[in-house]
Structures are given as C-alpha cells and as structure tokens.
PDB file of N, CA and C in Angstrom:
ATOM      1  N   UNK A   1     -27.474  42.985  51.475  1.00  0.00           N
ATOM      2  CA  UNK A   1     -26.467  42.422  52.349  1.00  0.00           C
ATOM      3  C   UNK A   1     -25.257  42.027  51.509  1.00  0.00           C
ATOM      4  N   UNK A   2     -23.907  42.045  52.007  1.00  0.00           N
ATOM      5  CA  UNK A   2     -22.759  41.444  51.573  1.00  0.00           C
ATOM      6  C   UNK A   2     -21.978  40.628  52.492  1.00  0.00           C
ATOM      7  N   UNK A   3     -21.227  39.980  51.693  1.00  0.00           N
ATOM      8  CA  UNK A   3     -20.794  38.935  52.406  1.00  0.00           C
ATOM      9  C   UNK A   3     -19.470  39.154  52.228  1.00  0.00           C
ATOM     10  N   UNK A   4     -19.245  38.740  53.799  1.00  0.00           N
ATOM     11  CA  UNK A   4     -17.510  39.282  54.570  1.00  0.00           C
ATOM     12  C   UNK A   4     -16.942  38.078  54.285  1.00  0.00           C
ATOM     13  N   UNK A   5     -17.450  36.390  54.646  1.00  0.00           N
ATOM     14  CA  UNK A   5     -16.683  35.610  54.492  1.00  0.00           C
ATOM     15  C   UNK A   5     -17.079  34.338  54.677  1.00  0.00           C
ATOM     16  N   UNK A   6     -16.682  32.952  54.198  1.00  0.00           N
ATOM     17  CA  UNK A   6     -17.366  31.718  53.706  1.00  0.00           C
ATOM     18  C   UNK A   6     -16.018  30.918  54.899  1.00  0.00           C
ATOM     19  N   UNK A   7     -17.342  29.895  55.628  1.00  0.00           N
ATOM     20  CA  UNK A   7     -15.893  29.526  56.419  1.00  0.00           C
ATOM     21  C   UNK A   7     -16.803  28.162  56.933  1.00  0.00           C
ATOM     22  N   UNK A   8     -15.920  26.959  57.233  1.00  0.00           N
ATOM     23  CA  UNK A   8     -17.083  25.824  57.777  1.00  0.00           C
ATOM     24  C   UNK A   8     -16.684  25.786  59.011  1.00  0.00           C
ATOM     25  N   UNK A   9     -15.726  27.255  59.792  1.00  0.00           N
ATOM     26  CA  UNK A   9     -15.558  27.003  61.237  1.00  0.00           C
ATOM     27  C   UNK A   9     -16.684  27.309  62.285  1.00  0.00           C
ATOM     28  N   UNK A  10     -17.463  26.922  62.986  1.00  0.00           N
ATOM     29  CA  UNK A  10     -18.386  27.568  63.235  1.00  0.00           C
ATOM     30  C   UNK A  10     -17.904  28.254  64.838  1.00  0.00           C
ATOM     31  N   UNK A  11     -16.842  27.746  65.682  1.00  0.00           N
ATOM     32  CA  UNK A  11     -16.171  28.683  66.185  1.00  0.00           C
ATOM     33  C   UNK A  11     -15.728  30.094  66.030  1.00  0.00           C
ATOM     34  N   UNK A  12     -14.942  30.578  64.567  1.00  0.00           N
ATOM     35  CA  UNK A  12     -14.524  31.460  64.308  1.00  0.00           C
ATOM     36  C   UNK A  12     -15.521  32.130  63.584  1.00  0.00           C
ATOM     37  N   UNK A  13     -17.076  31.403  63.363  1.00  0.00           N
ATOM     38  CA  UNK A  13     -17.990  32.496  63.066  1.00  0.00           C
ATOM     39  C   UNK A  13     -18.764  32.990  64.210  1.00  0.00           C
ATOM     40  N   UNK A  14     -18.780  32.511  65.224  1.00  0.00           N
ATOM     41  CA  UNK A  14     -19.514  33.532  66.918  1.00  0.00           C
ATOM     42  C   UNK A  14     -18.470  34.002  66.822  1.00  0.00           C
ATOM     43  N   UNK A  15     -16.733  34.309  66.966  1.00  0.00           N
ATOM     44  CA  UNK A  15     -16.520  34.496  67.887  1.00  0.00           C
ATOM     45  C   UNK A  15     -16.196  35.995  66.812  1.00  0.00           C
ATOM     46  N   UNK A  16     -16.166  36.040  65.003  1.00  0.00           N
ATOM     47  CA  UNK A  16     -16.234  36.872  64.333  1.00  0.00           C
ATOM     48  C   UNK A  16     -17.462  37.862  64.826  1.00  0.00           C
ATOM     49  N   UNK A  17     -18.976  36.822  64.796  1.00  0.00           N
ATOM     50  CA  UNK A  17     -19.994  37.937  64.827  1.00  0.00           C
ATOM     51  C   UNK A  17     -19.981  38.687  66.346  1.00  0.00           C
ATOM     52  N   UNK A  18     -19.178  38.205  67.002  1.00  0.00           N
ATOM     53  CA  UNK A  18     -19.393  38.883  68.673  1.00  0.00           C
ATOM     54  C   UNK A  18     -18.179  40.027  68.210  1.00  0.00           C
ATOM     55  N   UNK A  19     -17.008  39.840  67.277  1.00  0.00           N
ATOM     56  CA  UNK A  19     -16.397  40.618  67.396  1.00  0.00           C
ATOM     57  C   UNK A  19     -17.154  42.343  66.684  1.00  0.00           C
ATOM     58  N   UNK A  20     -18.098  42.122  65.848  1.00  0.00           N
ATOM     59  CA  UNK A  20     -18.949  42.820  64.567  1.00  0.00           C
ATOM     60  C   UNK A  20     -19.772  43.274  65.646  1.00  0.00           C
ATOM     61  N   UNK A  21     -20.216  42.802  66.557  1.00  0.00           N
ATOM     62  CA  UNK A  21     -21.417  43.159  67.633  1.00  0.00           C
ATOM     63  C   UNK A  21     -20.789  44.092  68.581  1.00  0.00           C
ATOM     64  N   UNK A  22     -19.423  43.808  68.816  1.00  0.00           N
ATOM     65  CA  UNK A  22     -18.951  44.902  69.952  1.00  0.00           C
ATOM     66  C   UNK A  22     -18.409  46.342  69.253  1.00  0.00           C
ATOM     67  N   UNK A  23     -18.579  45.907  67.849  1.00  0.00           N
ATOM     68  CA  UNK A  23     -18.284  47.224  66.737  1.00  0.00           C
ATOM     69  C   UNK A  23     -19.643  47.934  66.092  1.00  0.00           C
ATOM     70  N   UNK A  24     -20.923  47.306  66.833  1.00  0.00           N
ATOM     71  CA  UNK A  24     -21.835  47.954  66.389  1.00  0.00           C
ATOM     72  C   UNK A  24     -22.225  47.589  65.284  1.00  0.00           C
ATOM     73  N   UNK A  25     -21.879  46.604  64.432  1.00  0.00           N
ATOM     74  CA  UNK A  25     -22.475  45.950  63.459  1.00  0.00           C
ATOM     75  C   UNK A  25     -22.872  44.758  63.800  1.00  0.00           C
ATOM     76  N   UNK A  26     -24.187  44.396  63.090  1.00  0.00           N
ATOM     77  CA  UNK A  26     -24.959  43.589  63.337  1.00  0.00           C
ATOM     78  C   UNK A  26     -24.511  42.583  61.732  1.00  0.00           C
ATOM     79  N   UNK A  27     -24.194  41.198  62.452  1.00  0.00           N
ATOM     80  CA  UNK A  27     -24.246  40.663  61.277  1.00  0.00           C
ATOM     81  C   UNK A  27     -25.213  39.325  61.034  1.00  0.00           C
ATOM     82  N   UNK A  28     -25.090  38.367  59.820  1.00  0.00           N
ATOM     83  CA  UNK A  28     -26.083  37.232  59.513  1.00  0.00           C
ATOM     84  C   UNK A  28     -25.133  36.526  59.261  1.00  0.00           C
ATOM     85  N   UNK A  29     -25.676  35.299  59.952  1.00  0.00           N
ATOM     86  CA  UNK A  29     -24.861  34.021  59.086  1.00  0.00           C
ATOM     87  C   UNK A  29     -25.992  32.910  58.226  1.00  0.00           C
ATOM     88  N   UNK A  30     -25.482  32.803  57.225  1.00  0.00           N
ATOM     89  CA  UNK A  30     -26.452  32.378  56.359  1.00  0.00           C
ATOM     90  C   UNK A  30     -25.998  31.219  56.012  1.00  0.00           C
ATOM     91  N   UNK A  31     -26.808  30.018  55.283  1.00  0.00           N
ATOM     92  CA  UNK A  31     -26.345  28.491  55.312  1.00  0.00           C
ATOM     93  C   UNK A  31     -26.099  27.707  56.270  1.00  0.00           C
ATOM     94  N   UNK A  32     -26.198  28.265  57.551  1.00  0.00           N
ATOM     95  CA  UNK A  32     -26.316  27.733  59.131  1.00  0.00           C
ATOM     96  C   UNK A  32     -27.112  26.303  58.801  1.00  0.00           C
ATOM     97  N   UNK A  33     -28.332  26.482  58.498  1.00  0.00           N
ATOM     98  CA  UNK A  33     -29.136  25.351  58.609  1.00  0.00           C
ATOM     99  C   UNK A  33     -28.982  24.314  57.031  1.00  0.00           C
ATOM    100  N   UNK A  34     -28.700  24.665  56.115  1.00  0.00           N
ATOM    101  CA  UNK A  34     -27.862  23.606  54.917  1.00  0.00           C
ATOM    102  C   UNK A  34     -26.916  22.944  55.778  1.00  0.00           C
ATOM    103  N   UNK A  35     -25.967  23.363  56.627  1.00  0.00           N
ATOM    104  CA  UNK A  35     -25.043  23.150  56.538  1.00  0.00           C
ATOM    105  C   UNK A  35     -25.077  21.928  57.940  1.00  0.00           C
ATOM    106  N   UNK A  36     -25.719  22.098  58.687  1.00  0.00           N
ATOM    107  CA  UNK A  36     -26.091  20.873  59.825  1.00  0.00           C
ATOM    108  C   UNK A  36     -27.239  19.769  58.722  1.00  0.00           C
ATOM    109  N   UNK A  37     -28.008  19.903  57.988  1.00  0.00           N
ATOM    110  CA  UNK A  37     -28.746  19.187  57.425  1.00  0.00           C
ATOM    111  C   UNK A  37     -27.983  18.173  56.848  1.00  0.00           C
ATOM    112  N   UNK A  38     -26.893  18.342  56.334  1.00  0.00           N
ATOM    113  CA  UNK A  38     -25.775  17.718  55.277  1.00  0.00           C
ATOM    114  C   UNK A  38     -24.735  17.168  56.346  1.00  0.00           C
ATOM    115  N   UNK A  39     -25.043  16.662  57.624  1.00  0.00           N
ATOM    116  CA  UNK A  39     -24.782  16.306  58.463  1.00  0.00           C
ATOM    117  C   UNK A  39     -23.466  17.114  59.269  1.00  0.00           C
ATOM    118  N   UNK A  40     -22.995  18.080  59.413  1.00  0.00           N
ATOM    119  CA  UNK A  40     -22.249  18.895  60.295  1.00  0.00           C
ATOM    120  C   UNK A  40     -20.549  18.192  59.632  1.00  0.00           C
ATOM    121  N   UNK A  41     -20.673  17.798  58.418  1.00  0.00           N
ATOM    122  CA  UNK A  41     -19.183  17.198  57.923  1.00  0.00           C
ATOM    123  C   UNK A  41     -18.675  18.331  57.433  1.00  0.00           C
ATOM    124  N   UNK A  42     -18.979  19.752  57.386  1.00  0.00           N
ATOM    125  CA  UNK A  42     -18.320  20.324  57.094  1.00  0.00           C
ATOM    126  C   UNK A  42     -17.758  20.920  55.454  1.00  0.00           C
ATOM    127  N   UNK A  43     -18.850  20.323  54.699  1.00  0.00           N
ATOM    128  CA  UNK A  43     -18.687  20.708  53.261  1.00  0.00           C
ATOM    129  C   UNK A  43     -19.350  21.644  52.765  1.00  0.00           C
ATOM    130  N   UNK A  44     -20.285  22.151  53.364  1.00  0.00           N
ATOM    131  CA  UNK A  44     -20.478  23.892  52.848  1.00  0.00           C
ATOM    132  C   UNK A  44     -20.287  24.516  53.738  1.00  0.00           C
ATOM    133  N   UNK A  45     -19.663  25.503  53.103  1.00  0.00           N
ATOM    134  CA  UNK A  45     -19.560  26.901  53.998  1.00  0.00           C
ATOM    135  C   UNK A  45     -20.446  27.610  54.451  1.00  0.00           C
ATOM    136  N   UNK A  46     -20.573  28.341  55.760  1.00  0.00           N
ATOM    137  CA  UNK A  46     -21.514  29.099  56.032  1.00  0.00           C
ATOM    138  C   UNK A  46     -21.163  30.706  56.034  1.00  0.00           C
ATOM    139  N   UNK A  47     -22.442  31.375  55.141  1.00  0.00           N
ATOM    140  CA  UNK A  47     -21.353  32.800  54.536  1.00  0.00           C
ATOM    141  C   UNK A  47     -21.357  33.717  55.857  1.00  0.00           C
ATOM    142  N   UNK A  48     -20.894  34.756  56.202  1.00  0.00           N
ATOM    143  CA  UNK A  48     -21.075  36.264  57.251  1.00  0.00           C
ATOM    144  C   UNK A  48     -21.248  37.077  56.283  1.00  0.00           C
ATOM    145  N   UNK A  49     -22.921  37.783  56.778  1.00  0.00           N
ATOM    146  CA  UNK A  49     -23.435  38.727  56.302  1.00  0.00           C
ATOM    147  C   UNK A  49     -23.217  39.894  56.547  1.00  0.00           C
ATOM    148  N   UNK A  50     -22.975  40.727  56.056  1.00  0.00           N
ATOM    149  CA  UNK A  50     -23.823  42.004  56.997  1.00  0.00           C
ATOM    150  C   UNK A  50     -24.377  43.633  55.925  1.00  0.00           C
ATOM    151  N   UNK A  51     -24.683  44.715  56.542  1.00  0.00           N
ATOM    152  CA  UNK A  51     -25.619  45.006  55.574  1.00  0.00           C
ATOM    153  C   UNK A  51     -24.637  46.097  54.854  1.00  0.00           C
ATOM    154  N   UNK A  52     -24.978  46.393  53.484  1.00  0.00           N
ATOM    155  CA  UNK A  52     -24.358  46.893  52.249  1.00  0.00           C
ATOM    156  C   UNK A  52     -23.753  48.011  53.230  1.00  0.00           C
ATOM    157  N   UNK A  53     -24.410  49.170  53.872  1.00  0.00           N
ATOM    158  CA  UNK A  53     -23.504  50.389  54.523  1.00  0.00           C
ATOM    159  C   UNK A  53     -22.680  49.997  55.711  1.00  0.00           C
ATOM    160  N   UNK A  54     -22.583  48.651  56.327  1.00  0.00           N
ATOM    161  CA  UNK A  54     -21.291  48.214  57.062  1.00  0.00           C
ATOM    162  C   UNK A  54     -20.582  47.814  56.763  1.00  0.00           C
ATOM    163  N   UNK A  55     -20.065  47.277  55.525  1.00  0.00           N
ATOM    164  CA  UNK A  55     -19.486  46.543  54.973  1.00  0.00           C
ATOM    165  C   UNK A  55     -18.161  46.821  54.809  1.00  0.00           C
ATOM    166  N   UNK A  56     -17.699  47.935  54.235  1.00  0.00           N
ATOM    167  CA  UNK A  56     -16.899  48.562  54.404  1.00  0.00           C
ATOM    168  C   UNK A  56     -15.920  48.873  56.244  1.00  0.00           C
ATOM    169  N   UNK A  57     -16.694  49.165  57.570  1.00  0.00           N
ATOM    170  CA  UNK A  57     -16.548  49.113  58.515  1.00  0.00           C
ATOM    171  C   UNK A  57     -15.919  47.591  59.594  1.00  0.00           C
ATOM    172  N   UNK A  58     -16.745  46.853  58.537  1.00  0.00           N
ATOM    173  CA  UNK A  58     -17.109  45.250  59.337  1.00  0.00           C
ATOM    174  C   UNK A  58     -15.473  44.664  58.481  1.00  0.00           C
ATOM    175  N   UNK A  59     -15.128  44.910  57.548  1.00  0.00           N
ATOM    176  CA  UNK A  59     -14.193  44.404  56.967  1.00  0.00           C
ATOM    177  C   UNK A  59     -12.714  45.374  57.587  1.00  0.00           C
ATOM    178  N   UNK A  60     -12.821  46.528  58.308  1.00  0.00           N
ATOM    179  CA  UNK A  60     -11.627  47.410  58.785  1.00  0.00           C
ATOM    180  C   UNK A  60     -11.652  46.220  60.130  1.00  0.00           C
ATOM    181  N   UNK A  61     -12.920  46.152  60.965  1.00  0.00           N
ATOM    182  CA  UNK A  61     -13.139  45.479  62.086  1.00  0.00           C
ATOM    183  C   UNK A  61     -12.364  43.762  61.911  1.00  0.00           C
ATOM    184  N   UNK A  62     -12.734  43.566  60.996  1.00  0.00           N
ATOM    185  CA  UNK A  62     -12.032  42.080  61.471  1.00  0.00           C
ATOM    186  C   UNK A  62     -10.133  42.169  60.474  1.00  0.00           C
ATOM    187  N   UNK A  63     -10.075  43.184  59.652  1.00  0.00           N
ATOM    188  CA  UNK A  63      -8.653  43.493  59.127  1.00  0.00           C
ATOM    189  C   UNK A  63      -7.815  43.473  60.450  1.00  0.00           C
ATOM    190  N   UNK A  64      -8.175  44.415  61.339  1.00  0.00           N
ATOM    191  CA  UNK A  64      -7.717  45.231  62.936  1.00  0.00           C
ATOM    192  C   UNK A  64      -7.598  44.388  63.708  1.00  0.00           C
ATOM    193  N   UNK A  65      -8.520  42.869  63.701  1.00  0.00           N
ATOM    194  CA  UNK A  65      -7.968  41.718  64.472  1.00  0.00           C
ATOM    195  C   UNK A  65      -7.495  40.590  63.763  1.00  0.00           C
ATOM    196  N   UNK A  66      -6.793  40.878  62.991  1.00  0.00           N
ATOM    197  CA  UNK A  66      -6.026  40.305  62.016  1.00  0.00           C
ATOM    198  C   UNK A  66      -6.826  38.932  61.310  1.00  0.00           C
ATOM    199  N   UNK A  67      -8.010  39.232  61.629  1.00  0.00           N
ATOM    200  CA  UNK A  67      -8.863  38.265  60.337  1.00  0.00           C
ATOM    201  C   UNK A  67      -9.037  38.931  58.751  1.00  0.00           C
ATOM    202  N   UNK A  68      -8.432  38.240  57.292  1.00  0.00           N
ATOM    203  CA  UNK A  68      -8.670  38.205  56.434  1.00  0.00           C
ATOM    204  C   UNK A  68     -10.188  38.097  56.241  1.00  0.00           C
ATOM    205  N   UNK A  69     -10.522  38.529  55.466  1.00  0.00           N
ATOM    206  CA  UNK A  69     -12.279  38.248  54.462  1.00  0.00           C
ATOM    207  C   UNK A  69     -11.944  37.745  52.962  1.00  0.00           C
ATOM    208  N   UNK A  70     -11.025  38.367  52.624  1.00  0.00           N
ATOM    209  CA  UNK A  70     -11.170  37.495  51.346  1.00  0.00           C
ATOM    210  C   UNK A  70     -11.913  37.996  50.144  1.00  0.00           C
ATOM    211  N   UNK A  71     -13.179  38.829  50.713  1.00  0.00           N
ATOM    212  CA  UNK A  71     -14.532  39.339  49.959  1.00  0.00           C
ATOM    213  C   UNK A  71     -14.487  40.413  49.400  1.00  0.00           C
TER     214      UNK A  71
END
C-alpha cells in the first residue's frame, strides 16, 4: 500500500475516499483509531491508503478535483 495523504480532517477524508470509490479505487485510512484514542484533538494525522497499482490513478483522481497529495 501507499500513501496519498496525511490529514487530521476527517471530513475531507470520506469525502476523498468516496471520491477514490466512484473512480474504482478502493482506499484505507489508517491511524483512524490512534487518532480518536488521543482524544479527537487532532494531533495525528490519519494517512489515505491505497494499493501500490492505484496509486498512480488515485493521485490523477484527486489532482482532477483539485486536491493536492503531497506524496
């Protein structure tokens, strides 16, 4: 897996992975559960996964709706 992008919005990560889902990529968000444990203040990021042969695709997909990755 690689990672598209580190973000503590958790808005703009559904509304990223719904955008990855209507493109046929399936993605992960990882640190979900660190990141409510440490009480939901917002100091770690939670990464977007997705797998090594989308990666390339998933990063045109959110370029095209003018989301940066960074990755």
């Amino acid at each position: 897996m690689k990672e598209l992008l580190r973000t503590t919005d958790p808005v703009r990560l559904s509304w990223l992975t719904a955008l990855l889902a209507d493109a046929g990529i399936a993605a992960v968000v990882l640190d979900q559960h660190t990141s409510i444990l440490e009480g939901s203040i917002g100091a770690i990021p939670r990464r977007l996964m997705v797998d090594d042969d989308d990666h390339a695709q998933a990063r045109r997909v959110l370029h095209e709706a003018g989301e940066e990755t960074g990755a």
